[in-house]
PDB file of N, CA and C in Angstrom:
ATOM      1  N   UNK A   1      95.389  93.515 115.940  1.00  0.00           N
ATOM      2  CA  UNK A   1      96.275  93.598 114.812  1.00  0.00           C
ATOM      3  C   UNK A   1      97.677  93.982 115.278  1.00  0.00           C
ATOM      4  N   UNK A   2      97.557  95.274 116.227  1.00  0.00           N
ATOM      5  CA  UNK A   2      98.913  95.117 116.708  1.00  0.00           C
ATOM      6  C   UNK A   2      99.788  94.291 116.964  1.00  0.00           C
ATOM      7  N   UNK A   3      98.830  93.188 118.214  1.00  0.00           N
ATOM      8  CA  UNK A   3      99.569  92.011 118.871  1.00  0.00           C
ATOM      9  C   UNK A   3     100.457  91.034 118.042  1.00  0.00           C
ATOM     10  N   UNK A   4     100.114  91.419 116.635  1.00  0.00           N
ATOM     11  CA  UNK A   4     100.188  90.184 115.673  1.00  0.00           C
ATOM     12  C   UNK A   4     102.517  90.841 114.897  1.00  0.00           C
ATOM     13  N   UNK A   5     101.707  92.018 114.937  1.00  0.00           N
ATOM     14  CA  UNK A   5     102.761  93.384 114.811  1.00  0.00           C
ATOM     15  C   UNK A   5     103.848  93.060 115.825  1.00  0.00           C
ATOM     16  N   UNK A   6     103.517  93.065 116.627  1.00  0.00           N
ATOM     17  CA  UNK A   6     104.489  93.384 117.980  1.00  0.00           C
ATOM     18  C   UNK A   6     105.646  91.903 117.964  1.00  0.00           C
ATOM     19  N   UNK A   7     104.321  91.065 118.093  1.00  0.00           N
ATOM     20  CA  UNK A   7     104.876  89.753 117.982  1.00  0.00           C
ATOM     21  C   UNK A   7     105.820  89.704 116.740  1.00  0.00           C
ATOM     22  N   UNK A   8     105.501  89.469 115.968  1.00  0.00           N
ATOM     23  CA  UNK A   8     106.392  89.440 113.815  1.00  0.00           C
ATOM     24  C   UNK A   8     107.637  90.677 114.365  1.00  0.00           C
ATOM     25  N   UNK A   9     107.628  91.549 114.667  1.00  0.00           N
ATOM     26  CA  UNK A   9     108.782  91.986 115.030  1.00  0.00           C
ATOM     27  C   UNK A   9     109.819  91.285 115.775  1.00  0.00           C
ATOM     28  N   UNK A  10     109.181  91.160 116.945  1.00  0.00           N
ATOM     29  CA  UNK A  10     109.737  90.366 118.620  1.00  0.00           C
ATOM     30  C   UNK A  10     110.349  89.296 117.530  1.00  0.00           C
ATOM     31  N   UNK A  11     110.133  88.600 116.655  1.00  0.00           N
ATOM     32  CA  UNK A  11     110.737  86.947 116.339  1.00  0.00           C
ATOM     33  C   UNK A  11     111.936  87.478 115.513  1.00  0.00           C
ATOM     34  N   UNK A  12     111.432  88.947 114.716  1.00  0.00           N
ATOM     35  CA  UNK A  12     112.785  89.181 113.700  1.00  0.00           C
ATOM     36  C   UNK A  12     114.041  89.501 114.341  1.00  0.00           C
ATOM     37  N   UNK A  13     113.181  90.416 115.381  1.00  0.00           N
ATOM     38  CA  UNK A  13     114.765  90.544 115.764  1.00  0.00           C
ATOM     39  C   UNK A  13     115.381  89.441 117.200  1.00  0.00           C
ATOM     40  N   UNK A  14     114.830  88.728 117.406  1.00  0.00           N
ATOM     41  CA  UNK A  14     115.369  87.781 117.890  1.00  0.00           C
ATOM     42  C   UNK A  14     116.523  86.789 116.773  1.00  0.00           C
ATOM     43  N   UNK A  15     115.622  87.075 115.366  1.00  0.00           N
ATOM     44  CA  UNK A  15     116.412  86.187 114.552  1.00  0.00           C
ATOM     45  C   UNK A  15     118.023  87.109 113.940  1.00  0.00           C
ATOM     46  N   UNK A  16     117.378  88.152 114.018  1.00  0.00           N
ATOM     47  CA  UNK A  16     118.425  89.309 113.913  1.00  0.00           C
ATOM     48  C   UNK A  16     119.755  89.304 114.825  1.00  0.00           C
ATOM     49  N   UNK A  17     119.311  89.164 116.384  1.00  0.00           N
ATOM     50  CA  UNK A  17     120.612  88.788 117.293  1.00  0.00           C
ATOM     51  C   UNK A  17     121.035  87.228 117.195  1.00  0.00           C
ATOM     52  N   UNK A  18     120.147  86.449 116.756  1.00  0.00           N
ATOM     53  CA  UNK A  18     121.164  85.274 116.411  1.00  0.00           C
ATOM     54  C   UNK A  18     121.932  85.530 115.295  1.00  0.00           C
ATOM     55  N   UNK A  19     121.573  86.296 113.925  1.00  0.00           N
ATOM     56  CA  UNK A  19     122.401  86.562 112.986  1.00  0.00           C
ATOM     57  C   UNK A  19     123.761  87.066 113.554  1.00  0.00           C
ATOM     58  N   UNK A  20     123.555  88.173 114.239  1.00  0.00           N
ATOM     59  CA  UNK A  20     125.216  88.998 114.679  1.00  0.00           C
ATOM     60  C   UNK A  20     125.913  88.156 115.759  1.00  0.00           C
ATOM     61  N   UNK A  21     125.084  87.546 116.794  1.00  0.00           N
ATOM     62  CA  UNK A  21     125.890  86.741 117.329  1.00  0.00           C
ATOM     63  C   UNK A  21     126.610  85.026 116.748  1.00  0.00           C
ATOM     64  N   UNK A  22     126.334  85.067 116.143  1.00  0.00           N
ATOM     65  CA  UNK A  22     126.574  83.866 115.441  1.00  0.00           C
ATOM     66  C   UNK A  22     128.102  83.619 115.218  1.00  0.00           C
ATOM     67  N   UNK A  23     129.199  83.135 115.186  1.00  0.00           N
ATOM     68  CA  UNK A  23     130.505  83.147 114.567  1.00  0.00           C
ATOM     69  C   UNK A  23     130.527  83.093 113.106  1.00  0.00           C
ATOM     70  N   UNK A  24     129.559  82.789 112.279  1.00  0.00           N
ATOM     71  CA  UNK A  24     129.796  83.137 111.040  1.00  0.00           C
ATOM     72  C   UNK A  24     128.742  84.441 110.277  1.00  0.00           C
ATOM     73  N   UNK A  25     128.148  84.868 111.579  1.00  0.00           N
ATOM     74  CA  UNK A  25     126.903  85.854 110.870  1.00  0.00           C
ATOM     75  C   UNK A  25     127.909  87.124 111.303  1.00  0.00           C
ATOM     76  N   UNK A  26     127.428  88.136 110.796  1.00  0.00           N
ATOM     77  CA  UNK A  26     127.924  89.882 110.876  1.00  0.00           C
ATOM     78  C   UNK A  26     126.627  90.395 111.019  1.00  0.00           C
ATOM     79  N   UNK A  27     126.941  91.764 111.440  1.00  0.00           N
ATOM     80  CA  UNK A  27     126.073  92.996 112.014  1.00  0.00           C
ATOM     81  C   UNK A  27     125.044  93.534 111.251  1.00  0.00           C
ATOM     82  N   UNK A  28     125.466  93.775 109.957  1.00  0.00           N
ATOM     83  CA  UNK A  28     125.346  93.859 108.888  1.00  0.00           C
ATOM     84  C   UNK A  28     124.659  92.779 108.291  1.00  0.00           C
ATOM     85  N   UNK A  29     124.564  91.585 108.022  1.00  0.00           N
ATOM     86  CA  UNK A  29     123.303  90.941 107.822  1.00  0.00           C
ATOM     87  C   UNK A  29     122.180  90.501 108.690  1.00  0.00           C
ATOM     88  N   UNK A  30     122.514  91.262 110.005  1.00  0.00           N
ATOM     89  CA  UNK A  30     121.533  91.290 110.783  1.00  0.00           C
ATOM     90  C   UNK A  30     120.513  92.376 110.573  1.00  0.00           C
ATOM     91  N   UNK A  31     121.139  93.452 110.119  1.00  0.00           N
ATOM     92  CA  UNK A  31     120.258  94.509 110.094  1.00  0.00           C
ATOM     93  C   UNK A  31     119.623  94.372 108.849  1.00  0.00           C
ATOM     94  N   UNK A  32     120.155  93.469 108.001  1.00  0.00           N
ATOM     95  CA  UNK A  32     119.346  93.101 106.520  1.00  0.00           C
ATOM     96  C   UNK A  32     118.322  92.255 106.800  1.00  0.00           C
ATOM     97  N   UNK A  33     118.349  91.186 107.567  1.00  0.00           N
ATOM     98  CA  UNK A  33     117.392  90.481 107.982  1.00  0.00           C
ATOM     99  C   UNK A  33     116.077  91.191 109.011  1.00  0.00           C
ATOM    100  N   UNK A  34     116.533  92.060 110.001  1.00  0.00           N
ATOM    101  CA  UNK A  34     115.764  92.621 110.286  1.00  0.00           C
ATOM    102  C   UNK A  34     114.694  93.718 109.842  1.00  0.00           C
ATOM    103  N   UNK A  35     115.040  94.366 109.098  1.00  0.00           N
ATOM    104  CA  UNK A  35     114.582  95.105 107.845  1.00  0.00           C
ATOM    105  C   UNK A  35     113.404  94.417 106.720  1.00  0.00           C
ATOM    106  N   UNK A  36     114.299  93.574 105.948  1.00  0.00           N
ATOM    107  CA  UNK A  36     113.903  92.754 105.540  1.00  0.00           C
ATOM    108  C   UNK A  36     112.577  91.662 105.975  1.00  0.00           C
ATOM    109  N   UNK A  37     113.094  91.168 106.866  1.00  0.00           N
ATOM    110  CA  UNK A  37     111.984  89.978 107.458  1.00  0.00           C
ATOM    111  C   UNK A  37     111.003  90.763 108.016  1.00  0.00           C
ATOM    112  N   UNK A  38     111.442  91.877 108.896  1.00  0.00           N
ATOM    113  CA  UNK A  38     110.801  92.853 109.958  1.00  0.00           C
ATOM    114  C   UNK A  38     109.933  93.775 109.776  1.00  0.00           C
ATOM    115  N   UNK A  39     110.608  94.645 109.356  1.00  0.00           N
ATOM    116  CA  UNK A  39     109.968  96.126 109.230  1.00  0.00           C
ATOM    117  C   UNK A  39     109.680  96.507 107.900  1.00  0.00           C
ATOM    118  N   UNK A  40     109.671  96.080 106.748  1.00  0.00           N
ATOM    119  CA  UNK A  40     109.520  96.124 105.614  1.00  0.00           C
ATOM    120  C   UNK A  40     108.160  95.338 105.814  1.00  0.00           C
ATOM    121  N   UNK A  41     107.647  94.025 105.402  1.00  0.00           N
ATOM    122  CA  UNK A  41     106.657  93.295 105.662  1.00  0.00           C
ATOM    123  C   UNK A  41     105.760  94.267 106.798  1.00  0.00           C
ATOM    124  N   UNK A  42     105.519  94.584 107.716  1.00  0.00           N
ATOM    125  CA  UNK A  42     105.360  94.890 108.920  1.00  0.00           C
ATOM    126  C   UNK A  42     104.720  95.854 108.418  1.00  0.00           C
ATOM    127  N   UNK A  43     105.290  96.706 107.947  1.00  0.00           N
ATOM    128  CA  UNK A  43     105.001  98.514 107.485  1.00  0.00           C
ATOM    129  C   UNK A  43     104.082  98.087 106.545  1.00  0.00           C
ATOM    130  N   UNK A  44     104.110  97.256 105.317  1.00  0.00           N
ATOM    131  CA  UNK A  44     102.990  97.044 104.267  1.00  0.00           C
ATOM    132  C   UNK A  44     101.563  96.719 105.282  1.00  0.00           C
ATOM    133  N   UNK A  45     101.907  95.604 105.926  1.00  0.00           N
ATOM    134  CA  UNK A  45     100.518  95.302 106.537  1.00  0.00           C
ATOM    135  C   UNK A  45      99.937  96.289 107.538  1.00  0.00           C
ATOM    136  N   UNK A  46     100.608  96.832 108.388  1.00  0.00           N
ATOM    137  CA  UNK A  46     100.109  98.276 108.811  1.00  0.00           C
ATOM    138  C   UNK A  46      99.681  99.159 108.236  1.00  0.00           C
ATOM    139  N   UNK A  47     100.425  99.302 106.831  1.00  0.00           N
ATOM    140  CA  UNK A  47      99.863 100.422 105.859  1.00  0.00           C
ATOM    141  C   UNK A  47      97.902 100.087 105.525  1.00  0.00           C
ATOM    142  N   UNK A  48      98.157  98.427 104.990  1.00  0.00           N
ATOM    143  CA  UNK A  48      96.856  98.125 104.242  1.00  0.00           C
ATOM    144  C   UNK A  48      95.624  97.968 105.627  1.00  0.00           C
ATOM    145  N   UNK A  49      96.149  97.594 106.475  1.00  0.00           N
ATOM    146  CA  UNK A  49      95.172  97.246 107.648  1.00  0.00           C
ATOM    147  C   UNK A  49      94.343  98.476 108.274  1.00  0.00           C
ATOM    148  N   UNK A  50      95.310  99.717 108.210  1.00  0.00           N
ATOM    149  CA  UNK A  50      94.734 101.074 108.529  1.00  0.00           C
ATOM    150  C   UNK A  50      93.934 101.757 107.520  1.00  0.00           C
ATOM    151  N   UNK A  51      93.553 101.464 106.147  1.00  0.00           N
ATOM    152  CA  UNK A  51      93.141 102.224 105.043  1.00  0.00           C
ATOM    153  C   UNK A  51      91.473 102.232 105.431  1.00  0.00           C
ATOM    154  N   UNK A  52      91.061 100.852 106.012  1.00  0.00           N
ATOM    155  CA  UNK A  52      89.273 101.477 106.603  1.00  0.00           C
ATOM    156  C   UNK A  52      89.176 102.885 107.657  1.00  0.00           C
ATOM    157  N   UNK A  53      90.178 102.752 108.341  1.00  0.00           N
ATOM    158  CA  UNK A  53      90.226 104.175 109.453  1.00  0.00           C
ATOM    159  C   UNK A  53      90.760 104.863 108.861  1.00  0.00           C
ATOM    160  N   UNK A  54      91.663 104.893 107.266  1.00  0.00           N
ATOM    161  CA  UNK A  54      91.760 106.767 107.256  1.00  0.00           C
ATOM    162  C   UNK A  54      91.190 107.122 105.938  1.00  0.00           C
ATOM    163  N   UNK A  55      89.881 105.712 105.626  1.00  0.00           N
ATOM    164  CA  UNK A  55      88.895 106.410 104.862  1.00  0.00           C
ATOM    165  C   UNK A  55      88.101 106.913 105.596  1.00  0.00           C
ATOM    166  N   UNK A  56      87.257 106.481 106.768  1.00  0.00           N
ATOM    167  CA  UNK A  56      86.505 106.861 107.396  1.00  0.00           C
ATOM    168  C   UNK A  56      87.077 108.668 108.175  1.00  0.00           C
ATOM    169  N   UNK A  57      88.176 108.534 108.272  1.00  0.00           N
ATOM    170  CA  UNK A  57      88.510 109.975 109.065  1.00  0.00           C
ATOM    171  C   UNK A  57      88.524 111.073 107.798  1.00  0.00           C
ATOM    172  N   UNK A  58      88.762 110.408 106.260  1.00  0.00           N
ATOM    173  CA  UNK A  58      88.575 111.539 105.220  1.00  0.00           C
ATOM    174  C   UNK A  58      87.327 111.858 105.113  1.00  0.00           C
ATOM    175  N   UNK A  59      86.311 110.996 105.205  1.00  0.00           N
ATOM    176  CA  UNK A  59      84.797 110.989 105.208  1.00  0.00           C
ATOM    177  C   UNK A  59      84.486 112.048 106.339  1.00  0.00           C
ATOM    178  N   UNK A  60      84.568 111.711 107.588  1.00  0.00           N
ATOM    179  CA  UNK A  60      84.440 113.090 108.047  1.00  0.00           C
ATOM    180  C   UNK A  60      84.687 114.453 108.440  1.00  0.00           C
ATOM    181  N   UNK A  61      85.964 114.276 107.747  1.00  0.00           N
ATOM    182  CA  UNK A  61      86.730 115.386 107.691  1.00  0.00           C
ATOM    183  C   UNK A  61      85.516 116.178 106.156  1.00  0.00           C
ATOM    184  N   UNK A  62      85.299 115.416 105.058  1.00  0.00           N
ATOM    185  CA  UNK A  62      84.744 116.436 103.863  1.00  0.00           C
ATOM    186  C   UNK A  62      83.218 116.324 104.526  1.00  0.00           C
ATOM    187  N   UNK A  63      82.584 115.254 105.691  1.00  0.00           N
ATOM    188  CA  UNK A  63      81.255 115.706 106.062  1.00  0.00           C
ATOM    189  C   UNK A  63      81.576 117.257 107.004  1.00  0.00           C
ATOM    190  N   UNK A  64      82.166 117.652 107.595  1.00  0.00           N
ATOM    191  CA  UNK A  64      82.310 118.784 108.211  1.00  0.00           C
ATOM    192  C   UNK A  64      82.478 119.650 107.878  1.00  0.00           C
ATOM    193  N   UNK A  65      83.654 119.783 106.413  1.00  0.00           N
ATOM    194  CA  UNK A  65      83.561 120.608 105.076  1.00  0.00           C
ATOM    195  C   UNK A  65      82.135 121.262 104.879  1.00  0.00           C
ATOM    196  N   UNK A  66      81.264 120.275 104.144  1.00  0.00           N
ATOM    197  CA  UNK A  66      80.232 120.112 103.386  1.00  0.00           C
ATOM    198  C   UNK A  66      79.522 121.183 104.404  1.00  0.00           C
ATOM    199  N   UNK A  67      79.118 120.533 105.926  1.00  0.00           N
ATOM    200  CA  UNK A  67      78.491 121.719 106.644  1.00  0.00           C
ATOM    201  C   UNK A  67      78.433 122.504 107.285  1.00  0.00           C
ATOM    202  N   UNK A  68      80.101 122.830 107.219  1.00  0.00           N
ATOM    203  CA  UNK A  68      80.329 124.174 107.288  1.00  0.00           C
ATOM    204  C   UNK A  68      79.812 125.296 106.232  1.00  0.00           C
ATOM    205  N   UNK A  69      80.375 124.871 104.961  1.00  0.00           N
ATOM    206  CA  UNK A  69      80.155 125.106 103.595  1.00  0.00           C
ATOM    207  C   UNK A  69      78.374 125.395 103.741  1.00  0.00           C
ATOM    208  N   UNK A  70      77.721 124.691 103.618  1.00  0.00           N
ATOM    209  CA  UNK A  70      76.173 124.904 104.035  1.00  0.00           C
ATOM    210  C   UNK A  70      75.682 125.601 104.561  1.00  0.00           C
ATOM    211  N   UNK A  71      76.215 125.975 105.592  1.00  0.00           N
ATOM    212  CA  UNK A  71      76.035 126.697 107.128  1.00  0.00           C
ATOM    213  C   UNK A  71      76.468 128.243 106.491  1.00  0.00           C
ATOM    214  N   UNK A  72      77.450 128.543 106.207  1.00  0.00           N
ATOM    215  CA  UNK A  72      77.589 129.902 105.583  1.00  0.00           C
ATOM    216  C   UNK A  72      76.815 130.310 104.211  1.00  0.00           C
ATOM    217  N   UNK A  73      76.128 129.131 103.153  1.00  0.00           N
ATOM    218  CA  UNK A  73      75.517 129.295 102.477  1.00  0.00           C
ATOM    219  C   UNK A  73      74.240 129.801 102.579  1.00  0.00           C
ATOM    220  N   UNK A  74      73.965 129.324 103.762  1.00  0.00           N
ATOM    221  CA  UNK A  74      72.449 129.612 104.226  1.00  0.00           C
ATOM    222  C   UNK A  74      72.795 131.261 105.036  1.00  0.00           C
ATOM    223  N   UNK A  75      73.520 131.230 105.505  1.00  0.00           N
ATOM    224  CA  UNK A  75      73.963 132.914 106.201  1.00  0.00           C
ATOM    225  C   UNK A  75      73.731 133.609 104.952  1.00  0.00           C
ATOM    226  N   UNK A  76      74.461 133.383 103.982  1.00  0.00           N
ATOM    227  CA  UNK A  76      74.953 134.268 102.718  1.00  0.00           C
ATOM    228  C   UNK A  76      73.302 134.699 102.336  1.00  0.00           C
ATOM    229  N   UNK A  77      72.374 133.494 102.133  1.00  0.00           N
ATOM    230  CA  UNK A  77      70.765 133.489 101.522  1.00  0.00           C
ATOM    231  C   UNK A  77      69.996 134.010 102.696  1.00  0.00           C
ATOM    232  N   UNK A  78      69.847 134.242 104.422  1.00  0.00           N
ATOM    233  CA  UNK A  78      69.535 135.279 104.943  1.00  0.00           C
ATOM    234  C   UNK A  78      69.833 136.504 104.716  1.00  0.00           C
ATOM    235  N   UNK A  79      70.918 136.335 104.520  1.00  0.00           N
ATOM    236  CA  UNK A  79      71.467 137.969 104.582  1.00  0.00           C
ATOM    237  C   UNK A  79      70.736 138.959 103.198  1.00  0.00           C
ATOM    238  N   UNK A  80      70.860 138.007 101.922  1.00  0.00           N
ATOM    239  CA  UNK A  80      69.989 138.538 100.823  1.00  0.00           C
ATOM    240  C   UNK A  80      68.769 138.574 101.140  1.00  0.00           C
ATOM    241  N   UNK A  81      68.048 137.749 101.812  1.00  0.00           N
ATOM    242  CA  UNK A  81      66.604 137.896 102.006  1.00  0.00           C
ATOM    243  C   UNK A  81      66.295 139.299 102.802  1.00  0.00           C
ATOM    244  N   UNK A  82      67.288 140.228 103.598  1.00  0.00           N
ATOM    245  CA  UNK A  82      67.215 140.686 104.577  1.00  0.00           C
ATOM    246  C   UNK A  82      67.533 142.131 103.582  1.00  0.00           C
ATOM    247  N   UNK A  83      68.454 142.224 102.786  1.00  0.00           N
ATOM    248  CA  UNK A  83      68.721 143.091 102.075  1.00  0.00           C
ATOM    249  C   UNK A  83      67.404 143.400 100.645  1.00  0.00           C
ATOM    250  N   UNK A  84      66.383 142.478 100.446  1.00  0.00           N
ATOM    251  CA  UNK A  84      65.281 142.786  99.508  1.00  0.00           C
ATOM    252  C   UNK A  84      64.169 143.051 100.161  1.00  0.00           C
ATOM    253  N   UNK A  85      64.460 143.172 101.906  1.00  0.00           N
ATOM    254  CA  UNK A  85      63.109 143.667 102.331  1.00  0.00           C
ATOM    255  C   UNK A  85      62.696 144.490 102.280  1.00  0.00           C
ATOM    256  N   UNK A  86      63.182 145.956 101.875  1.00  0.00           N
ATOM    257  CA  UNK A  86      62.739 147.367 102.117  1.00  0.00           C
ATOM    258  C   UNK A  86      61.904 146.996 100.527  1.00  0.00           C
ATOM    259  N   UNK A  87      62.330 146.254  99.591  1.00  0.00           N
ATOM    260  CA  UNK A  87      61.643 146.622  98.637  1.00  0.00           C
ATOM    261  C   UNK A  87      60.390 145.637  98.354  1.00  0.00           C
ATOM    262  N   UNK A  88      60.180 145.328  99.404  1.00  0.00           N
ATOM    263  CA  UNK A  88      58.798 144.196  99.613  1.00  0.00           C
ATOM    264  C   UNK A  88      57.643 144.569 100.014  1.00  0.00           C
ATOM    265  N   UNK A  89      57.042 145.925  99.510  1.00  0.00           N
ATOM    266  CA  UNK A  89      56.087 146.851  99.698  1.00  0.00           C
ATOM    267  C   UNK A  89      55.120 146.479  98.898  1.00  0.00           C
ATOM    268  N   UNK A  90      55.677 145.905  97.425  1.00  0.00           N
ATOM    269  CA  UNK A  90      54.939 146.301  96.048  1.00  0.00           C
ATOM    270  C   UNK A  90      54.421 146.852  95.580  1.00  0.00           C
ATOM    271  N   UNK A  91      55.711 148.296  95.749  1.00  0.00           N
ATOM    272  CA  UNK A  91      55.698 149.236  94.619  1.00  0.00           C
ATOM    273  C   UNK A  91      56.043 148.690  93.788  1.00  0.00           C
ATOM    274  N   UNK A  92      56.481 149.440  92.727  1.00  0.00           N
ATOM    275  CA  UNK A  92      56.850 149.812  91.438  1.00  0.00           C
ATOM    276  C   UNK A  92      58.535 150.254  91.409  1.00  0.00           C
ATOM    277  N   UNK A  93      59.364 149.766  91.212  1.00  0.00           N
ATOM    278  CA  UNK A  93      60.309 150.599  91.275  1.00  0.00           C
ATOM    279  C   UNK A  93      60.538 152.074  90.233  1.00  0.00           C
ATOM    280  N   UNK A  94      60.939 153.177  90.160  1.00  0.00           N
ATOM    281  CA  UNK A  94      60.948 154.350  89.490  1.00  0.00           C
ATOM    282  C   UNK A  94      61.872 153.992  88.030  1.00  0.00           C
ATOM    283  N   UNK A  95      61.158 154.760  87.097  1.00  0.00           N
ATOM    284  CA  UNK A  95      62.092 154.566  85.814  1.00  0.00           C
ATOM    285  C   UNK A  95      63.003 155.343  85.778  1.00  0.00           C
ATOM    286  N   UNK A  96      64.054 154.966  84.786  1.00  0.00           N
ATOM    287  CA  UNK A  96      65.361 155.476  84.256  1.00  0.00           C
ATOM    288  C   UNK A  96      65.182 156.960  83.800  1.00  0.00           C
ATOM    289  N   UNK A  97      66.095 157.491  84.728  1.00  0.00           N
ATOM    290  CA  UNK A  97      65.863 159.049  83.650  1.00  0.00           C
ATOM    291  C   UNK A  97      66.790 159.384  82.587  1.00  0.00           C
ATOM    292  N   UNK A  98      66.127 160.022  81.416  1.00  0.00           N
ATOM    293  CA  UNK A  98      66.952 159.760  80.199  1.00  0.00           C
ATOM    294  C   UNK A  98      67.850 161.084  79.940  1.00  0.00           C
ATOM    295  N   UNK A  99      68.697 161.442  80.132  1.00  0.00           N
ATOM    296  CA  UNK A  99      69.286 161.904  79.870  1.00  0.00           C
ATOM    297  C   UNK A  99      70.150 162.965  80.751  1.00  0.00           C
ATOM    298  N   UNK A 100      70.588 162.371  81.898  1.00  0.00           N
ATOM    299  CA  UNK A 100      70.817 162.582  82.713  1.00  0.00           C
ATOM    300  C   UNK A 100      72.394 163.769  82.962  1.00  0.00           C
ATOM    301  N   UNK A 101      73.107 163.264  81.792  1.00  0.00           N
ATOM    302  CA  UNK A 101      74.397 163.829  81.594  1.00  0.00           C
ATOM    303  C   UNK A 101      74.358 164.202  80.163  1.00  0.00           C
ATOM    304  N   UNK A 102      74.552 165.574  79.736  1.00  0.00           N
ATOM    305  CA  UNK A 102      74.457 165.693  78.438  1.00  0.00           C
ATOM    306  C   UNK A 102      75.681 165.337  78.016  1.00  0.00           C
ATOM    307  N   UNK A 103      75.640 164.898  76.686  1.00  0.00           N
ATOM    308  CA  UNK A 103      76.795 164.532  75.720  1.00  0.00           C
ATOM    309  C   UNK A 103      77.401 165.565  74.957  1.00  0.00           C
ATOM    310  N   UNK A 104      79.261 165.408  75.343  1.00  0.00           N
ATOM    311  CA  UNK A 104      80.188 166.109  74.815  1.00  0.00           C
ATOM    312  C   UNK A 104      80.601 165.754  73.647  1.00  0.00           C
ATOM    313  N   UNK A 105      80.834 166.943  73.068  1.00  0.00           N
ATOM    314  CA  UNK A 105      81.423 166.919  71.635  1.00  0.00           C
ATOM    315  C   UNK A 105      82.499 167.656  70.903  1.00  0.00           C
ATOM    316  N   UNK A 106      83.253 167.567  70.098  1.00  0.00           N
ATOM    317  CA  UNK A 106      84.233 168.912  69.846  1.00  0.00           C
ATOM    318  C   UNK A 106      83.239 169.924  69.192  1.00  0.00           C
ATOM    319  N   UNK A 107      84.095 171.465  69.123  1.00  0.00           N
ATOM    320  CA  UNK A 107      83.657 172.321  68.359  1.00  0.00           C
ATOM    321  C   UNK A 107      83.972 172.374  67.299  1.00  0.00           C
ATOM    322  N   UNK A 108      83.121 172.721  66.484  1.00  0.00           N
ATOM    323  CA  UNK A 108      83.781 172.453  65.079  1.00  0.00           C
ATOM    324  C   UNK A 108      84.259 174.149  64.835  1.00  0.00           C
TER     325      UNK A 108
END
């Protein structure tokens, strides 16, 4: 695809220095033609020709996301498993004691 690139350039601006050298062409519609014929055209098809490679590089850029993301998820779900072991005896846990702080009131 390049070659095709390299080349479509190589002809514009060949057509570009016949523009300025010309006795009735200027500098200035050389660089319009080159632009124009050249690098404008040029840049679109480079743009559209690259869009399979920088879907594929977004693809694995969010697959690496994803398992990273995973990878600490599963840390996060050891780490809880690791923190409910003391209570994996099957006891009973102890009830609430009621009334622990007595309640304030004004004096009348």
């Amino acid at each position: 695809m390049y070659l095709i690139v390299i080349a479509w350039l190589y002809v514009t601006l060949m057509m570009a220095v016949a523009e300025a050298t010309n006795t009735t062409g200027t500098v200035l519609g050389a660089i319009v033609t080159f632009v124009l014929y050249g690098l404008l055209p040029m840049g679109i098809v480079v743009y559209i020709m690259g869009t399979p490679s920088r879907k594929r590089a977004i693809k694995q850029r969010e697959q690496a996301e994803q398992a990273a993301w995973d990878a600490e998820q599963a840390a996060l779900r050891a780490a809880q498993a690791d923190s409910a072991a003391p209570d994996a005896g099957g006891e009973t846990p102890a009830a609430a004691e009621d009334g622990g702080v007595a309640p304030v009131r004004k004096e009348p």
